[in-house]
C-alpha atoms as a PDB file:
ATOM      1  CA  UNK A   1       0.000   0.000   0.000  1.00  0.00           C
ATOM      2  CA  UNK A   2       1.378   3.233  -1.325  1.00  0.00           C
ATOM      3  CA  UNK A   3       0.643   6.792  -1.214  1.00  0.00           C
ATOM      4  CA  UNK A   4      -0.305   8.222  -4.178  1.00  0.00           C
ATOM      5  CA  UNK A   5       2.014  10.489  -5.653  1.00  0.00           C
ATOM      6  CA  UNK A   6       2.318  13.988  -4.686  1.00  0.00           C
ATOM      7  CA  UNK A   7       4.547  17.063  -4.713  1.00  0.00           C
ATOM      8  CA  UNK A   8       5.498  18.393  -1.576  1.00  0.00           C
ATOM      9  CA  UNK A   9       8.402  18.567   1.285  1.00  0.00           C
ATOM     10  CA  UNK A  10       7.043  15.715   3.376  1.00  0.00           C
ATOM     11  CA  UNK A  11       6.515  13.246   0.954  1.00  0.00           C
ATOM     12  CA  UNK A  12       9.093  10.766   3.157  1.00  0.00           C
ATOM     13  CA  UNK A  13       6.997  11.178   6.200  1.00  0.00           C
ATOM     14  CA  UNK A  14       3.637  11.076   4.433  1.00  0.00           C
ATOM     15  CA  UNK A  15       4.031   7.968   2.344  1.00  0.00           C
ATOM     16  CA  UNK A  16       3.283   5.549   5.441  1.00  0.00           C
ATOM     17  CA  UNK A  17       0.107   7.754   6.374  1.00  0.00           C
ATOM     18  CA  UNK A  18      -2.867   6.044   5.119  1.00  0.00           C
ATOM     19  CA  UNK A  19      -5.221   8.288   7.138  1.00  0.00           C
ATOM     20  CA  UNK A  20      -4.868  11.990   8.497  1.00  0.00           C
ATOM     21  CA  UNK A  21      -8.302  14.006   9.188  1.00  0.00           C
ATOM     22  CA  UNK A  22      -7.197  17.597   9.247  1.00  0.00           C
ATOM     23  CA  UNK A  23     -10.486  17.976  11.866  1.00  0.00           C
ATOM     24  CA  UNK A  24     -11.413  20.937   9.900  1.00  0.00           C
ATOM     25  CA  UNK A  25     -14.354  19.617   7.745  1.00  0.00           C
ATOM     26  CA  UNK A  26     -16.422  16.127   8.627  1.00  0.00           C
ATOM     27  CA  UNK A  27     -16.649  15.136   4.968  1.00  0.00           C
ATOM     28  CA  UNK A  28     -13.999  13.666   2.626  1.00  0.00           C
ATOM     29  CA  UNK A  29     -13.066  17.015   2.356  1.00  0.00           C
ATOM     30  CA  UNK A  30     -11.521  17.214   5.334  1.00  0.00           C
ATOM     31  CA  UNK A  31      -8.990  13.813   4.957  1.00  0.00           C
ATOM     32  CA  UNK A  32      -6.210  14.720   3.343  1.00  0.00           C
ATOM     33  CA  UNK A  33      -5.266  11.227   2.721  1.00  0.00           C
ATOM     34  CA  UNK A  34      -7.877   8.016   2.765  1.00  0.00           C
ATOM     35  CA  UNK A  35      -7.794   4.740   0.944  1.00  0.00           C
ATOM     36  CA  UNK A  36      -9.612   4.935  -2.098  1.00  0.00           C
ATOM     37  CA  UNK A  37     -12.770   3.935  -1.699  1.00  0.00           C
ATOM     38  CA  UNK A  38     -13.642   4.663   2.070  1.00  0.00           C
ATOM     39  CA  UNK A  39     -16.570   6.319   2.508  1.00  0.00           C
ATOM     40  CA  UNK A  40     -16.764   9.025   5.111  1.00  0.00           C
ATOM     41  CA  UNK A  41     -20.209   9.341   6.873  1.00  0.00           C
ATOM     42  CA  UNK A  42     -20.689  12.345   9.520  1.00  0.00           C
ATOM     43  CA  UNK A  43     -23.282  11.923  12.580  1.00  0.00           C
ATOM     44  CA  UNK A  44     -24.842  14.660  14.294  1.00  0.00           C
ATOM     45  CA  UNK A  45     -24.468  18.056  13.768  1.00  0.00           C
ATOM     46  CA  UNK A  46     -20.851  19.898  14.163  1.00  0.00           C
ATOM     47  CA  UNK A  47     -20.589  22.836  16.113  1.00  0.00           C
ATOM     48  CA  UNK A  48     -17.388  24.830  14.507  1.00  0.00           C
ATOM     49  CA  UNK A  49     -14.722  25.704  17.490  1.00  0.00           C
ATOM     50  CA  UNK A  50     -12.487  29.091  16.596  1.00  0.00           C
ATOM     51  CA  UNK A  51     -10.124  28.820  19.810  1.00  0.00           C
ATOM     52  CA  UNK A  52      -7.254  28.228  17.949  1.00  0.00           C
ATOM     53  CA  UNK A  53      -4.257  30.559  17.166  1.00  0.00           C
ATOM     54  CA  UNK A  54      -4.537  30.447  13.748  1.00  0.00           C
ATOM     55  CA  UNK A  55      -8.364  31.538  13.925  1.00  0.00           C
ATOM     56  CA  UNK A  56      -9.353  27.935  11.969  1.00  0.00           C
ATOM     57  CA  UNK A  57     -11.806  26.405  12.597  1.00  0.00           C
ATOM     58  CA  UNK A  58     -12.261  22.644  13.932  1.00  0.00           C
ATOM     59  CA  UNK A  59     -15.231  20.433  14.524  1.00  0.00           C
ATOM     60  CA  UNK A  60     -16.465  20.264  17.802  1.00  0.00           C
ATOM     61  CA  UNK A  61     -17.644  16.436  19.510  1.00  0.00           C
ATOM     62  CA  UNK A  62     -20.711  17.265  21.717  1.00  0.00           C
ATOM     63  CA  UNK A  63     -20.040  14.117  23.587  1.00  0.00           C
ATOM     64  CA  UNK A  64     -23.473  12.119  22.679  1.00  0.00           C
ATOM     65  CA  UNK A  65     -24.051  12.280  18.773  1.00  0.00           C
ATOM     66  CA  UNK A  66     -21.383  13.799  16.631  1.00  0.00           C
ATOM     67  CA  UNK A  67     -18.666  10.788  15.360  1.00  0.00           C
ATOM     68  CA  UNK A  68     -17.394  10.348  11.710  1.00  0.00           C
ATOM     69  CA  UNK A  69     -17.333   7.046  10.593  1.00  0.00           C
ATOM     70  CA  UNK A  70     -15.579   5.511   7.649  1.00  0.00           C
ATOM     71  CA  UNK A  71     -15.899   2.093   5.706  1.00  0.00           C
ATOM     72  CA  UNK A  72     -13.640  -0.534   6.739  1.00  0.00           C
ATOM     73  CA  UNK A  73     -10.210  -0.837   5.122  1.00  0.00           C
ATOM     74  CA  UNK A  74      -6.956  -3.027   5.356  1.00  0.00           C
ATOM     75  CA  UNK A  75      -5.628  -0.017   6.154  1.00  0.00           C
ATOM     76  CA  UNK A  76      -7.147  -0.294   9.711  1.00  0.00           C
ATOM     77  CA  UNK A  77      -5.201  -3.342  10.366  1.00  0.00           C
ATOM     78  CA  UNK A  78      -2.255  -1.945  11.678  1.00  0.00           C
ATOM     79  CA  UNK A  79      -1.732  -4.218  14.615  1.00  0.00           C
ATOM     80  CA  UNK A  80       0.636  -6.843  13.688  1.00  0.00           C
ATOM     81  CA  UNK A  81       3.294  -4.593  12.850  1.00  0.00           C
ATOM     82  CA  UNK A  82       4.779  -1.409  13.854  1.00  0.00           C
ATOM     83  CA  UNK A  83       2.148   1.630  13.668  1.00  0.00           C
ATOM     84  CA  UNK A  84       2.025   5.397  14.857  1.00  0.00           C
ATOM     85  CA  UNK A  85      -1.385   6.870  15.787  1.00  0.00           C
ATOM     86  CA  UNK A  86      -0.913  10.224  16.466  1.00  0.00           C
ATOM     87  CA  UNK A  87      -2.812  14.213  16.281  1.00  0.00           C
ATOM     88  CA  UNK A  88      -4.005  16.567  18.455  1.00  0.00           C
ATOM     89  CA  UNK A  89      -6.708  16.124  21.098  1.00  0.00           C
ATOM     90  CA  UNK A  90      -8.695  18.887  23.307  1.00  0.00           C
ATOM     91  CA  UNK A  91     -11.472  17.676  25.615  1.00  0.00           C
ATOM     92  CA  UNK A  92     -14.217  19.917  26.407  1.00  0.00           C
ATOM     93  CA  UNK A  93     -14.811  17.967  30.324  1.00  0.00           C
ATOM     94  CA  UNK A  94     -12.478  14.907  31.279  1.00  0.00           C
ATOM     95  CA  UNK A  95     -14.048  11.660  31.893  1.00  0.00           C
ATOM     96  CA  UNK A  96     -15.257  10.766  35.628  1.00  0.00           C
ATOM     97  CA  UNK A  97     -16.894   7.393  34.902  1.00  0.00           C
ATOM     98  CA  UNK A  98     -17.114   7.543  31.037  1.00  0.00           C
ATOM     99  CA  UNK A  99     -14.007   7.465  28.393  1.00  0.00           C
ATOM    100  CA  UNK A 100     -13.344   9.951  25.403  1.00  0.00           C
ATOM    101  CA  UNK A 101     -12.846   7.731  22.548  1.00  0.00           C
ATOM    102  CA  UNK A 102     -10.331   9.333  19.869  1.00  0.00           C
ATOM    103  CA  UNK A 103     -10.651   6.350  17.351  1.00  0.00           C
ATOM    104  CA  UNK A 104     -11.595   3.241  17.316  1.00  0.00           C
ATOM    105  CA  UNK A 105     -12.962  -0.173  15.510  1.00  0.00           C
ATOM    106  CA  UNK A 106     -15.852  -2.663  17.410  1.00  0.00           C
ATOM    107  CA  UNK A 107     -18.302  -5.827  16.607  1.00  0.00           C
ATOM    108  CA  UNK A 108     -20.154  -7.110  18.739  1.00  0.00           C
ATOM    109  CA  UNK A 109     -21.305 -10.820  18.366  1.00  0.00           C
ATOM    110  CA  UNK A 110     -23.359 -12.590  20.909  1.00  0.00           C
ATOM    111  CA  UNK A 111     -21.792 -12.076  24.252  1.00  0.00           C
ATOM    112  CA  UNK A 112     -18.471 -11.207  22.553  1.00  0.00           C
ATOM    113  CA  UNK A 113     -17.322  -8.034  21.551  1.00  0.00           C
ATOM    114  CA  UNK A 114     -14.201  -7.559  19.720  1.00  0.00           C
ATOM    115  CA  UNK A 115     -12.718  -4.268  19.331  1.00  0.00           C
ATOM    116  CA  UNK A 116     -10.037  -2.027  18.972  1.00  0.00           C
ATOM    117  CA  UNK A 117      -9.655   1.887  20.681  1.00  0.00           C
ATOM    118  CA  UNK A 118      -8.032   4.540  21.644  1.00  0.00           C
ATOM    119  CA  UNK A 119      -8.877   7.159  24.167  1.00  0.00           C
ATOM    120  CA  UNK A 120      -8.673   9.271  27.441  1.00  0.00           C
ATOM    121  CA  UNK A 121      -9.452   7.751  30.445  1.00  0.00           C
ATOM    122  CA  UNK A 122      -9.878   7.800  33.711  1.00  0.00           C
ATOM    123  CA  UNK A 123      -8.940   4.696  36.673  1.00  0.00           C
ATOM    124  CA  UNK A 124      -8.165   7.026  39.691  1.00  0.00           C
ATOM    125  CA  UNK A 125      -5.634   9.064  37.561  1.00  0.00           C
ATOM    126  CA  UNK A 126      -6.228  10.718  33.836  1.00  0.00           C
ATOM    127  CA  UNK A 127      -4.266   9.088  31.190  1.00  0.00           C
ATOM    128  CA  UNK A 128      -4.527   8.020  27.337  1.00  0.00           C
ATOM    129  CA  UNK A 129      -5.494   3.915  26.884  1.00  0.00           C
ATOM    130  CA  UNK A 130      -5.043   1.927  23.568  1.00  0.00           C
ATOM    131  CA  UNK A 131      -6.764  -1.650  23.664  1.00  0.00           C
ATOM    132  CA  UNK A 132      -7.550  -4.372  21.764  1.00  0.00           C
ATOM    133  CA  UNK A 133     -10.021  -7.844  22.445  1.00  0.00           C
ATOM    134  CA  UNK A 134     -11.073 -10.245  20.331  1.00  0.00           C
ATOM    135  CA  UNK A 135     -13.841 -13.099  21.519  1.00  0.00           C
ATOM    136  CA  UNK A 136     -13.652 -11.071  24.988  1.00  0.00           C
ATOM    137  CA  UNK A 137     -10.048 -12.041  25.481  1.00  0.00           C
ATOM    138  CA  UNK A 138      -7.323  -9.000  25.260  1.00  0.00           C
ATOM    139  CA  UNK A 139      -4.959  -8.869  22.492  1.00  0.00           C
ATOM    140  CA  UNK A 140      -3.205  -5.897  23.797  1.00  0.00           C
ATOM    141  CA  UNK A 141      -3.280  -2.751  26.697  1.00  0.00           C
ATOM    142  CA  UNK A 142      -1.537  -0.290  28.013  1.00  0.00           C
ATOM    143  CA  UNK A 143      -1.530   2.786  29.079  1.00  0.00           C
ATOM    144  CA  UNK A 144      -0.181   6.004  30.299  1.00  0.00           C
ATOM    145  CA  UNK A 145      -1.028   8.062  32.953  1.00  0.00           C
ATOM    146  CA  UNK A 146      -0.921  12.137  32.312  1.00  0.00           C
ATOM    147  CA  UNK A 147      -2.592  14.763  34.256  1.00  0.00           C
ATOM    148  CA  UNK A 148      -5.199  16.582  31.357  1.00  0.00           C
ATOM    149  CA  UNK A 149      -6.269  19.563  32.243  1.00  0.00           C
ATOM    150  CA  UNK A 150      -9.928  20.434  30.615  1.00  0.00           C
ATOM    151  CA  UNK A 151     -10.273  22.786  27.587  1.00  0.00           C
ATOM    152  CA  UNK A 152      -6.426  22.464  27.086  1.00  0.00           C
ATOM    153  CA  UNK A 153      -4.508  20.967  23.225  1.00  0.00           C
ATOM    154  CA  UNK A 154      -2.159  17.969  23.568  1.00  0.00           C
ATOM    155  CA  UNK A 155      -0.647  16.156  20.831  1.00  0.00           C
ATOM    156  CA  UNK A 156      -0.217  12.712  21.612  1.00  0.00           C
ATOM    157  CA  UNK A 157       1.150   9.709  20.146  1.00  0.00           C
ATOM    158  CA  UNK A 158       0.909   6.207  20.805  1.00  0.00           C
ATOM    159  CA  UNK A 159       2.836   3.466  18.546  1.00  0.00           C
ATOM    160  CA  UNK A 160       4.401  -0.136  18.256  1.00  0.00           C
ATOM    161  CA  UNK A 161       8.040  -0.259  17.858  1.00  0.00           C
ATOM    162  CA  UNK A 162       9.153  -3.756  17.856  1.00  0.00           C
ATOM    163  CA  UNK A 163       7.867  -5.440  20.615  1.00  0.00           C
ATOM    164  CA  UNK A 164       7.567  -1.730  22.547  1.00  0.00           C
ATOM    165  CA  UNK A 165       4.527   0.375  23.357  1.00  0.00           C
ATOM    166  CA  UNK A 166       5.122   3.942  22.953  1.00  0.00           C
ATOM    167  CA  UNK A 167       3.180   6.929  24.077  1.00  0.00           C
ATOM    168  CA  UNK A 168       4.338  10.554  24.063  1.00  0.00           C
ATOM    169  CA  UNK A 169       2.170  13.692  25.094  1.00  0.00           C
ATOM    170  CA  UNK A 170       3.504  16.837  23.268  1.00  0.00           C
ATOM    171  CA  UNK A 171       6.201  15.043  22.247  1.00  0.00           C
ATOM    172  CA  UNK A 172       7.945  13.947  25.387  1.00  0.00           C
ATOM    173  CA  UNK A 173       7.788  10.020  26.536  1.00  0.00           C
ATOM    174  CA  UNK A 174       5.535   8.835  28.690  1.00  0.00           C
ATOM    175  CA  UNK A 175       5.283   5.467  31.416  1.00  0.00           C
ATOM    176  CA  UNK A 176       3.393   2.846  29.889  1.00  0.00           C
ATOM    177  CA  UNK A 177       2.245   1.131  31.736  1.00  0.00           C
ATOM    178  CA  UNK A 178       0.761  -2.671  30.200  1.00  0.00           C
ATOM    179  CA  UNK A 179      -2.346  -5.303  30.779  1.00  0.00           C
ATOM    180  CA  UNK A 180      -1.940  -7.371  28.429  1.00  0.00           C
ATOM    181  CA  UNK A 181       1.145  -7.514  25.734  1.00  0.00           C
ATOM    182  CA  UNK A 182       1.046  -8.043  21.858  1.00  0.00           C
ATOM    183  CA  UNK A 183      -0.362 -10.814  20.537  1.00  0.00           C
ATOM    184  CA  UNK A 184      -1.851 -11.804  17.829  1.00  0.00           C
ATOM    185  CA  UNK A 185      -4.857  -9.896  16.830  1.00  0.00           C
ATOM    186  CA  UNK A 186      -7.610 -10.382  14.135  1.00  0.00           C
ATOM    187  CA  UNK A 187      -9.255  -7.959  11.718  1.00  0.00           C
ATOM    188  CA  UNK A 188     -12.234  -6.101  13.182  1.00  0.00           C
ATOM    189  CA  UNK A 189     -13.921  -5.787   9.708  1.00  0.00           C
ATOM    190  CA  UNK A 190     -15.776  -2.859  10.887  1.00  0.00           C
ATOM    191  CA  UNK A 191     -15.875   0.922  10.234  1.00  0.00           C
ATOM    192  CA  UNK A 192     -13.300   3.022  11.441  1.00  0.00           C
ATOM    193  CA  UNK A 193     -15.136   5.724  13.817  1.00  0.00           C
ATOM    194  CA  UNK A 194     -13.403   8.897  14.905  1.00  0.00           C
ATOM    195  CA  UNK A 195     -15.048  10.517  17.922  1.00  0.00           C
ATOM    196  CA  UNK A 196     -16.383   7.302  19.486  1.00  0.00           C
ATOM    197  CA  UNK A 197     -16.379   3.081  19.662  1.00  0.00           C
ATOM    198  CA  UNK A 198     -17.349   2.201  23.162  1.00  0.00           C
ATOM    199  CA  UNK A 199     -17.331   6.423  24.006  1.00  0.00           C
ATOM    200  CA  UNK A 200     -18.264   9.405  22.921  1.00  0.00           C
ATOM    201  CA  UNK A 201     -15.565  12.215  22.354  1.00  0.00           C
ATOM    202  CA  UNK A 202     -16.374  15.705  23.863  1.00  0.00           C
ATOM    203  CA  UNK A 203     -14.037  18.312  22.609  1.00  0.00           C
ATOM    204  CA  UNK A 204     -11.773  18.652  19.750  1.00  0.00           C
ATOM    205  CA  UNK A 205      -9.233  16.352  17.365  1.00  0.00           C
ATOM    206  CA  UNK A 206      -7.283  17.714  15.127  1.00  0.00           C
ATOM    207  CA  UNK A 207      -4.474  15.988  12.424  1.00  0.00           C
ATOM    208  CA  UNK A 208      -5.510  12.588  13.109  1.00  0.00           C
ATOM    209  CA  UNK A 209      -3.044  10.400  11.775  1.00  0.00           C
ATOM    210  CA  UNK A 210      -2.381   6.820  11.345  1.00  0.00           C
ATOM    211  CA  UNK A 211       1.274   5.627   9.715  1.00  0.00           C
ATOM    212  CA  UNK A 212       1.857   2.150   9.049  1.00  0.00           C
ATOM    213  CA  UNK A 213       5.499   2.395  10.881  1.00  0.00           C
ATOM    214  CA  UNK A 214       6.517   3.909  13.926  1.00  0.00           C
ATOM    215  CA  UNK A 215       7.825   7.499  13.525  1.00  0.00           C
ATOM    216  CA  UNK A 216      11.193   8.689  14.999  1.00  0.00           C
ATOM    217  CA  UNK A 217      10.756  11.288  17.636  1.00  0.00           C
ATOM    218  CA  UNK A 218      12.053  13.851  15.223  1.00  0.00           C
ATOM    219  CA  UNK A 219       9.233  13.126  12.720  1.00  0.00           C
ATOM    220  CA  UNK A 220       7.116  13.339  15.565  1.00  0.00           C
ATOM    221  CA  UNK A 221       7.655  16.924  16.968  1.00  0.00           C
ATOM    222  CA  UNK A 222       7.820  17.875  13.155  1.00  0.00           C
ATOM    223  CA  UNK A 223       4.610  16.651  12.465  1.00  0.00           C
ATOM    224  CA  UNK A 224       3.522  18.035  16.126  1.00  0.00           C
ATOM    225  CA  UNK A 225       5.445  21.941  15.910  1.00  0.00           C
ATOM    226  CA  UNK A 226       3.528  21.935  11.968  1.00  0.00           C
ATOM    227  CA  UNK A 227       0.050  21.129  13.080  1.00  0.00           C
ATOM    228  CA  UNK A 228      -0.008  22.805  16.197  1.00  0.00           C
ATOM    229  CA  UNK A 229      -3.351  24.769  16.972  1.00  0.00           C
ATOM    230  CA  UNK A 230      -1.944  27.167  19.585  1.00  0.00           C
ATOM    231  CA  UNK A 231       1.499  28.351  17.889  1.00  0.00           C
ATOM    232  CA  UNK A 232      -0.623  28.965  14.714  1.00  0.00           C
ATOM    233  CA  UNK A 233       2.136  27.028  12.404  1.00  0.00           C
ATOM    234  CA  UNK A 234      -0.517  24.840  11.086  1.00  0.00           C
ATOM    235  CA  UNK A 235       1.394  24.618   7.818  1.00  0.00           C
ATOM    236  CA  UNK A 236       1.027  21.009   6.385  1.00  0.00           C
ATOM    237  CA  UNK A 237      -2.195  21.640   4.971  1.00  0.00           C
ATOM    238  CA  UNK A 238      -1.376  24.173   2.470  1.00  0.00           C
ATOM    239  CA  UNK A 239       1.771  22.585   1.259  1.00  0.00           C
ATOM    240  CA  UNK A 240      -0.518  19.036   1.293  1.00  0.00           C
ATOM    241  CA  UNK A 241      -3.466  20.528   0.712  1.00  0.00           C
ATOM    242  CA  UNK A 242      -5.629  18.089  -2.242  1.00  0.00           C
ATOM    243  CA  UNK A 243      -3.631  15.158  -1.553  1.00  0.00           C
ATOM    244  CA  UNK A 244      -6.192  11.999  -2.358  1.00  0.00           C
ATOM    245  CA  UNK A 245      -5.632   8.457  -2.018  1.00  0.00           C
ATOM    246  CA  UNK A 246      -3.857   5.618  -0.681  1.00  0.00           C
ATOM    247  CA  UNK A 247      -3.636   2.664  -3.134  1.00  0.00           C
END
């Protein structure tokens, strides 16, 4: 699976991404890069949120109805080999009781429920979770603790390197802390939803990404310093701007 061709300084970084949602716009529109042939399908109604440096706007989660989903690719299985999922994430209240799910994949079957997501959670202490079950048995968890603060941008990044789970917040590493270790997962032919799978997402996300790799730090706090809502830099996008297409 290759990017399609384009011109533009970032072509080494981009040719692994086979998703980024800019967060501007809840239609195709607004993903830079898909797999031909997704279909993206918005939900609810989008407030537009113009806190951001650069005065652009992003789509806002109300917590209960908005999500974007999109038709189930190969692309989505990531999870046998090295991946980075990675953008920017603002949450309008943190959870108590009930997760913010960034992104995530789920079927349920019977009393089984297999499913993969990503989100911010909370087990006596805020942090960021990625986990995966198939038949009700885990595949793969961890997580990292970090202190959120409401109303407030943080990049994050979580990836497989090796046998490794990373996670960074605004670039720096994070403890991971693990349930259940790699193993070997199966594809949850199901749509890829942005904004919810067992949650809703209140708040923000902005330059979603999924590479099929894990990025070096570098190429993290590149990708991080040119997407970043409060600096105003947000400067991908117009070099990248059009892109279509991973084949």
């Amino acid at each position: 699976m290759t990017l399609t061709r384009f011109s533009g300084a970032y072509d080494e970084i981009f040719k692994n991404c086979v998703i980024w949602w800019t967060g501007r716009d809840q239609t195709i529109t607004g993903f830079p890069i898909i797999p031909a042939g997704v279909t993206v399908t918005p939900a609810g109604t989008f407030a537009n949120d113009l806190n951001l440096g650069t005065n652009t706007i992003v789509k806002t989660f109300d917590g209960s109805t908005n999500s974007i989903s999109l038709t189930d690719s190969t692309a989505w299985n990531i999870f046998e080999a090295d991946f980075t999922i990675t953008g920017w994430v603002k949450a309008t209240t943190l959870p108590s009781a009930t997760s913010r799910t960034i992104c995530g994949q789920q079927i349920i079957t019977g009393s089984n429920t297999d499913y993969w997501y990503l989100d911010i959670f909370n087990a006596s202490q805020l942090g960021i979770t990625l986990k995966g079950k198939v038949s009700s048995a885990f595949t793969f968890s961890y997580y990292a603790y970090y202190a959120f603060n409401a109303d407030t941008w943080y990049h994050f990044t979580i990836q497989r390197s090796g046998t490794s789970c990373i996670v960074m917040i605004d670039a720096v590493s994070q403890s991971v802390g693990i349930e259940q270790a790699w193993t070997g997962t199966t594809d949850i032919a199901q749509p890829l939803f942005i904004g919810r799978s067992t949650a809703f997402m209140y708040g923000n996300i902005k330059d979603f990404m999924i590479f099929t790799r894990a990025l070096s730090q570098a190429e993290i706090m590149l990708v991080m310093r040119k997407t970043n809502p409060v600096s105003g830099q947000d400067n991908f996008y117009p070099t990248l701007s059009g892109i279509r297409g991973v084949e």
